[in-house]
C-alpha atoms as a PDB file:
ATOM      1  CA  UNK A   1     133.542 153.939  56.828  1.00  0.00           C
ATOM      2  CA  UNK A   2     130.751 152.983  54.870  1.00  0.00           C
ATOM      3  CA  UNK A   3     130.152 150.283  57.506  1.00  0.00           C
ATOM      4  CA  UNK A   4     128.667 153.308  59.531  1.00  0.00           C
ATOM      5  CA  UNK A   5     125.833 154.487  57.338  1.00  0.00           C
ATOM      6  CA  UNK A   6     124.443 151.080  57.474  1.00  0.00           C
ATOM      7  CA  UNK A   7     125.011 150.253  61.468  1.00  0.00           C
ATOM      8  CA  UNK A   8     123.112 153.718  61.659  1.00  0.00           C
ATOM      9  CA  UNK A   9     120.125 152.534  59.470  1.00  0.00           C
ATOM     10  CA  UNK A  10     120.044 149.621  61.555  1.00  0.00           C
ATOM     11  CA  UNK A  11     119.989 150.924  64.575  1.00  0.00           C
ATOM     12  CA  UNK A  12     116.913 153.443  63.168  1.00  0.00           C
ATOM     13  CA  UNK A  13     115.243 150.260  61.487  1.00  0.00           C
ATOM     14  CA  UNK A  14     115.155 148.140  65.091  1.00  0.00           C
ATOM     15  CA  UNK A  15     114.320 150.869  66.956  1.00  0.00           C
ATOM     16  CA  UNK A  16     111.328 151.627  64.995  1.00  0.00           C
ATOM     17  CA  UNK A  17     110.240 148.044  64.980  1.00  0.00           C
ATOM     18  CA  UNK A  18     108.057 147.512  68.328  1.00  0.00           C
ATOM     19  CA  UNK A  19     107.660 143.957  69.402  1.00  0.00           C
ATOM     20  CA  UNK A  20     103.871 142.476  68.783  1.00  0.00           C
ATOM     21  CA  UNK A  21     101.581 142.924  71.863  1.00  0.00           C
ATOM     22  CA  UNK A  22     101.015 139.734  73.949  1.00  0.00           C
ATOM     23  CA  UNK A  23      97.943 137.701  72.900  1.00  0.00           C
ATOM     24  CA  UNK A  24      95.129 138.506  74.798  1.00  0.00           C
ATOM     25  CA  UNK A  25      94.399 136.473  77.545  1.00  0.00           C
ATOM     26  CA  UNK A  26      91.680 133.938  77.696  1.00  0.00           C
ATOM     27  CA  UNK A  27      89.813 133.135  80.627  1.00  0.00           C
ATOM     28  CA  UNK A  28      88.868 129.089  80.433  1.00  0.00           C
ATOM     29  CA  UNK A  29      86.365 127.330  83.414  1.00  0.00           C
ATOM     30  CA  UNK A  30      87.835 124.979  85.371  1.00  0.00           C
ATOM     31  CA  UNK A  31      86.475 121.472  84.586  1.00  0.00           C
ATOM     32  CA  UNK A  32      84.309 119.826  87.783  1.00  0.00           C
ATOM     33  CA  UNK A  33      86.389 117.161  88.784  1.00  0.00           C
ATOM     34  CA  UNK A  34      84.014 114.203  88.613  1.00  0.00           C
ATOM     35  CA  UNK A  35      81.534 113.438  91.595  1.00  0.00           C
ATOM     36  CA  UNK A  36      82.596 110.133  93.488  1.00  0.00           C
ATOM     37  CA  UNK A  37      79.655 107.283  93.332  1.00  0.00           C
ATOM     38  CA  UNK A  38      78.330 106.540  96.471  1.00  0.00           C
ATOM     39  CA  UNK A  39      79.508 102.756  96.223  1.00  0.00           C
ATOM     40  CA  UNK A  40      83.071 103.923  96.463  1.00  0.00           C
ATOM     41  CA  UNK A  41      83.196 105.357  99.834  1.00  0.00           C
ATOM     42  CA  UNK A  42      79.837 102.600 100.693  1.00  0.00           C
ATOM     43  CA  UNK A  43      82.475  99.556  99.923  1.00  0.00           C
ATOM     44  CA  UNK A  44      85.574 101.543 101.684  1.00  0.00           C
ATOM     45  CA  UNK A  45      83.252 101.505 104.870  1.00  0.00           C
ATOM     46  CA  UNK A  46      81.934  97.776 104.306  1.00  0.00           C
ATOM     47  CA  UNK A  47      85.978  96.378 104.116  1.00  0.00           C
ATOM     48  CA  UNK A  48      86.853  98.786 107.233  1.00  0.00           C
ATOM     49  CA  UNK A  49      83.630  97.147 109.158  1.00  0.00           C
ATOM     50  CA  UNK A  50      84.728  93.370 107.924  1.00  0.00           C
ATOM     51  CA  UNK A  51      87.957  93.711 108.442  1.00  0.00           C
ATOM     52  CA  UNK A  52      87.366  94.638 112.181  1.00  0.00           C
ATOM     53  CA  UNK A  53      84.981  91.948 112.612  1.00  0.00           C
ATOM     54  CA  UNK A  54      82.077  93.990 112.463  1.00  0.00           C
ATOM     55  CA  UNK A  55      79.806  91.786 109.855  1.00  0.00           C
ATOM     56  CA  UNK A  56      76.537  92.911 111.149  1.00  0.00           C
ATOM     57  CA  UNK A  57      77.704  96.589 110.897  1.00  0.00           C
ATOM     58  CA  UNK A  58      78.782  96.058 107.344  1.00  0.00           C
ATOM     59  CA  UNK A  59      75.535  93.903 106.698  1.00  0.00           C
ATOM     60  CA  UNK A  60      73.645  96.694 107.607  1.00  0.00           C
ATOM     61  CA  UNK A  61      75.493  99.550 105.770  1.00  0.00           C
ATOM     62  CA  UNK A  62      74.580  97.416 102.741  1.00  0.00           C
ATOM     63  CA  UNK A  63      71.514  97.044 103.706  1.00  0.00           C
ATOM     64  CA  UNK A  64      70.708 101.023 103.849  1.00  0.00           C
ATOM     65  CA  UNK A  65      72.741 101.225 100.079  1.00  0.00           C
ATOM     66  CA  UNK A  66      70.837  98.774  98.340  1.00  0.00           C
ATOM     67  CA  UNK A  67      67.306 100.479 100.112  1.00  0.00           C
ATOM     68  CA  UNK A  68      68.505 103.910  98.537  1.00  0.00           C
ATOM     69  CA  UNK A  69      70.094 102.715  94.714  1.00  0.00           C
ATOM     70  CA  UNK A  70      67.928 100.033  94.109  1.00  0.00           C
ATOM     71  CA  UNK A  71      67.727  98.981  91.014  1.00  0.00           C
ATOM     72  CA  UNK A  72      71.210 100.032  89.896  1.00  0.00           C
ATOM     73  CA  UNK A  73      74.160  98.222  88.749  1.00  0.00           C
ATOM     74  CA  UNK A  74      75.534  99.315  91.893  1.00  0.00           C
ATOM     75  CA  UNK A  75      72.777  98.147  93.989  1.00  0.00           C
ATOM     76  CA  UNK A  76      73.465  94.467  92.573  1.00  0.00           C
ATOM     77  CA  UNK A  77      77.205  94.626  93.735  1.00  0.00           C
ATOM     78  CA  UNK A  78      76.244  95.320  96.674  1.00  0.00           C
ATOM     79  CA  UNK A  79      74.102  91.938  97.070  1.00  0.00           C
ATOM     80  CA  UNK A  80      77.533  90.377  95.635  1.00  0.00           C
ATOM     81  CA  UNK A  81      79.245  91.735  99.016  1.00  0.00           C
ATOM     82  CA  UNK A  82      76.102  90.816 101.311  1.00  0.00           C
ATOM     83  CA  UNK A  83      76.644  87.260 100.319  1.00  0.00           C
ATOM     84  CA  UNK A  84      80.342  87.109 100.190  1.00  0.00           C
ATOM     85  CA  UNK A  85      80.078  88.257 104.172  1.00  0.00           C
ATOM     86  CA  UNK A  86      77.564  85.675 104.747  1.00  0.00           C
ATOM     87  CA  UNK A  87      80.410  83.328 103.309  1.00  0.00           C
ATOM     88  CA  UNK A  88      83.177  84.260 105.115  1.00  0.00           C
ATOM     89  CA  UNK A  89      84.063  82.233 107.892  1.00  0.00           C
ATOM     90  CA  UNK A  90      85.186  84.923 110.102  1.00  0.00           C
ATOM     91  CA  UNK A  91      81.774  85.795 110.256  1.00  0.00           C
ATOM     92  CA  UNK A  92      80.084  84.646 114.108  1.00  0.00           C
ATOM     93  CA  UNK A  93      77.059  84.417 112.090  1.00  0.00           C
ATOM     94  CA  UNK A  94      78.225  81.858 109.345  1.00  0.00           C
ATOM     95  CA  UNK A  95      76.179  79.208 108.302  1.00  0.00           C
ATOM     96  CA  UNK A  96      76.638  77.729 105.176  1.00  0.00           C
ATOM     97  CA  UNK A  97      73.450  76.633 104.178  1.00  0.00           C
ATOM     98  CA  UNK A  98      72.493  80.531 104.110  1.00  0.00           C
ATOM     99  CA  UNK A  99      75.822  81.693 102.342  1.00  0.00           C
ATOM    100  CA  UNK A 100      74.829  79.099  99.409  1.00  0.00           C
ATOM    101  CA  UNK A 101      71.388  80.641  99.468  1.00  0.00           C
ATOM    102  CA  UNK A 102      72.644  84.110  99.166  1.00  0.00           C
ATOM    103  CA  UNK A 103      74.847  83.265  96.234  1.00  0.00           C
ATOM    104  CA  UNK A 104      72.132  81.230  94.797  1.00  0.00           C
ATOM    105  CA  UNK A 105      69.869  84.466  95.154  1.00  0.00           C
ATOM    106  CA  UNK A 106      72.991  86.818  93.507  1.00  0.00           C
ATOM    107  CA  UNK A 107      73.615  84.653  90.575  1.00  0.00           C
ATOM    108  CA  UNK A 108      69.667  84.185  90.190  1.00  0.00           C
ATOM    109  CA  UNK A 109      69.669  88.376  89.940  1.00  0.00           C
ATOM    110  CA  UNK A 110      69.766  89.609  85.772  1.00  0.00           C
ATOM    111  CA  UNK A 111      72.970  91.025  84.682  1.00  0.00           C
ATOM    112  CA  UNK A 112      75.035  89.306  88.081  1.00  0.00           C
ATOM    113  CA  UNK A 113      78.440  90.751  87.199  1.00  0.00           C
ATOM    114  CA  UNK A 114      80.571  88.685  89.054  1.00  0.00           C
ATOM    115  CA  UNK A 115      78.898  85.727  88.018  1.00  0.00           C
ATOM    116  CA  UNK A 116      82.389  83.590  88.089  1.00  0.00           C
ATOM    117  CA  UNK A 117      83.007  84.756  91.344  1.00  0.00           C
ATOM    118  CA  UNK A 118      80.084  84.069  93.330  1.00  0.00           C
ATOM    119  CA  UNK A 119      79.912  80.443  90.992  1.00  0.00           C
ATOM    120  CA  UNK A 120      83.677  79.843  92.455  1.00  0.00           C
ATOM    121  CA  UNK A 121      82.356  80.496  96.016  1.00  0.00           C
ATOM    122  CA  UNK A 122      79.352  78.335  96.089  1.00  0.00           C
ATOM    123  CA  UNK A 123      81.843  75.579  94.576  1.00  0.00           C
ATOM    124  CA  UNK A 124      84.282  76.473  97.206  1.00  0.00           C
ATOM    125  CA  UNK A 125      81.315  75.939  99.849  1.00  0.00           C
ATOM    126  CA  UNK A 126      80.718  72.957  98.872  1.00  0.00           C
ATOM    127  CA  UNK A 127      84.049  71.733  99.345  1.00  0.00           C
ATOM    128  CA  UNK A 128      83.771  73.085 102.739  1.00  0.00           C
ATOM    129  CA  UNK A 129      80.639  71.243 103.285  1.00  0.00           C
ATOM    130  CA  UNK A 130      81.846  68.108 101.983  1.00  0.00           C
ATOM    131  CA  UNK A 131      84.879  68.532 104.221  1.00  0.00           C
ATOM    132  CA  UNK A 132      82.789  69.374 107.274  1.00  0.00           C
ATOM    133  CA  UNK A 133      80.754  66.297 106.508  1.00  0.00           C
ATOM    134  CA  UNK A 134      83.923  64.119 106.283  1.00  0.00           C
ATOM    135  CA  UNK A 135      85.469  65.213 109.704  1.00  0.00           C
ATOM    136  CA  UNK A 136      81.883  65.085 111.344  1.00  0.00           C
ATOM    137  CA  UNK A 137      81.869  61.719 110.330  1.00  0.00           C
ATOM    138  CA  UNK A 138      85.164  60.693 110.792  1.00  0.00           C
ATOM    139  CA  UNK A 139      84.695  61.643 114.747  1.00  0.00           C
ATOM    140  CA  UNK A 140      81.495  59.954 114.516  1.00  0.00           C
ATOM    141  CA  UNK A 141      83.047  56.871 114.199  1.00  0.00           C
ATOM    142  CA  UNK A 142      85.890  57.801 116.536  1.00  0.00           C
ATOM    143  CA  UNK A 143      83.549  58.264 119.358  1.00  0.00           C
ATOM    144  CA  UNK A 144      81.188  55.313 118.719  1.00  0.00           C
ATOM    145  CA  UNK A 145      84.996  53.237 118.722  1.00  0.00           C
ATOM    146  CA  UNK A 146      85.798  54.580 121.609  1.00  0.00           C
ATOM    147  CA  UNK A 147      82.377  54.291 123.672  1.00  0.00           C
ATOM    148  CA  UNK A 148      82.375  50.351 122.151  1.00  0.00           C
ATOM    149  CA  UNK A 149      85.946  50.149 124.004  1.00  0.00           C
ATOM    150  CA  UNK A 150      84.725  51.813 126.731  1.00  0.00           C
ATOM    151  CA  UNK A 151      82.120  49.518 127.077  1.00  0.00           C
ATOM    152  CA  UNK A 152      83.942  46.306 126.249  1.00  0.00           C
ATOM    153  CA  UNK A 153      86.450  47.523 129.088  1.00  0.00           C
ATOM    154  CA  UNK A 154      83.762  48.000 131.637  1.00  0.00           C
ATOM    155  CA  UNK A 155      82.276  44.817 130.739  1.00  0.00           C
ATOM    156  CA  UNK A 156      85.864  42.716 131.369  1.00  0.00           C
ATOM    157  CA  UNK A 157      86.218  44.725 134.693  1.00  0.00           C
ATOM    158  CA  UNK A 158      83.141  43.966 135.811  1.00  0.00           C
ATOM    159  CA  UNK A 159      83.496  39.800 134.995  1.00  0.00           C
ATOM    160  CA  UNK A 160      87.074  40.532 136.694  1.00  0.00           C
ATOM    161  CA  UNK A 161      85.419  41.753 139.759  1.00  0.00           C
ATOM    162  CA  UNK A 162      82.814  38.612 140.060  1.00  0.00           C
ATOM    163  CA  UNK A 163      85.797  36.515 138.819  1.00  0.00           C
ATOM    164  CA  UNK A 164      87.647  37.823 141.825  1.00  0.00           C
ATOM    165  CA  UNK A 165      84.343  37.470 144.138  1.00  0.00           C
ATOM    166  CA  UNK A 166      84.317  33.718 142.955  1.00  0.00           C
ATOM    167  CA  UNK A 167      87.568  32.721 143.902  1.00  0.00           C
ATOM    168  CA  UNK A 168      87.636  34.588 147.107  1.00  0.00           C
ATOM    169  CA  UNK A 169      84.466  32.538 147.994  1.00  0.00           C
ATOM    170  CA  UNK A 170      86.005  29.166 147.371  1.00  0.00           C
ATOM    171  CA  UNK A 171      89.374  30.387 148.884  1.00  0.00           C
ATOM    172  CA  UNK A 172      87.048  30.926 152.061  1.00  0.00           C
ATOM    173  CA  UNK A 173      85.590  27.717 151.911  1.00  0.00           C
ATOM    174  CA  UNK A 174      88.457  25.797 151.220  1.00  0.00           C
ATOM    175  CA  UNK A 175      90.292  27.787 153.744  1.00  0.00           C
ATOM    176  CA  UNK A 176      88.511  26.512 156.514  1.00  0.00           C
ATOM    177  CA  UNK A 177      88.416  23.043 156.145  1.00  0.00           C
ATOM    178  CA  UNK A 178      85.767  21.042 159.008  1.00  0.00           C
ATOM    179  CA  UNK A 179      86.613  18.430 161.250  1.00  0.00           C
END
């Protein structure tokens, strides 16, 4: 029974030992969550306005950015877009002599960052020009073939026709012959 004694001093030894008190509670700010740039939701309305067909609409929102951040890093992207509209064929107001100026104009800007991708487009307008040129001239000649036929088969109907008038005059005088 000696085993008693020493459940008994136990017992009286826990009970008298009281847990620590919970730390103390520390009250910590929220962080802001970070403020969106005004490009982000400025590009999300210039993609919705192109991809609807709406260049002029999109032309002009970037219009109104570059007015209000000018001078910013953000203000130069946007020039990136205004010429990549004026590039896209889509566009009813496409004409590629302007879209090459407007890329010209970008890449002509200090610190251009998309530099390779405004150089790819003007390369890829060229190819479009050259192609354009090719076809335009290859119809060109097409047509000036065809109004040469045109004109050589007019010309053989015509000598047909006084052919035709010939030998219906000597058919009339040999026809009748006189007594």
């Amino acid at each position: 029974m000696k085993l008693m004694p020493l459940i008994v001093v136990l017992a009286v030894v826990s009970g008298c030992h009281r847990p620590a008190p919970p730390p103390a509670k520390v009250e910590v700010a929220l962080p802001a969550l970070p403020v969106e740039p005004p490009w982000v939701a400025t590009l999300a309305a210039v993609r919705s306005a192109a991809d609807s067909g709406r260049f002029d609409a999109a032309d002009s929102i970037l219009v109104a950015f570059e007015r209000a951040e000018a001078g910013t890093p953000d203000a130069r992207e946007s020039a990136f877009w205004r010429a990549m509209l004026r590039a896209d064929l889509r566009n009813p107001a496409f004409v590629p002599a302007e879209a090459r100026s407007a890329l010209e104009a970008y890449l002509a800007t200090p610190n251009a960052n998309r530099r390779t991708e405004a150089s790819v487009m003007l390369r890829m307008l060229a190819l479009s020009d050259s192609l354009r040129n090719s076809i335009a001239a290859q119809r060109s000649g097409a047509d000036a073939r065809d109004r040469a036929r045109d004109d050589e088969l007019q010309r053989l109907r015509d000598e047909l026709q006084r052919t035709q008038a010939e030998l219906d005059r000597i058919k009339r005088r040999l026809g009748n012959p006189k007594p």
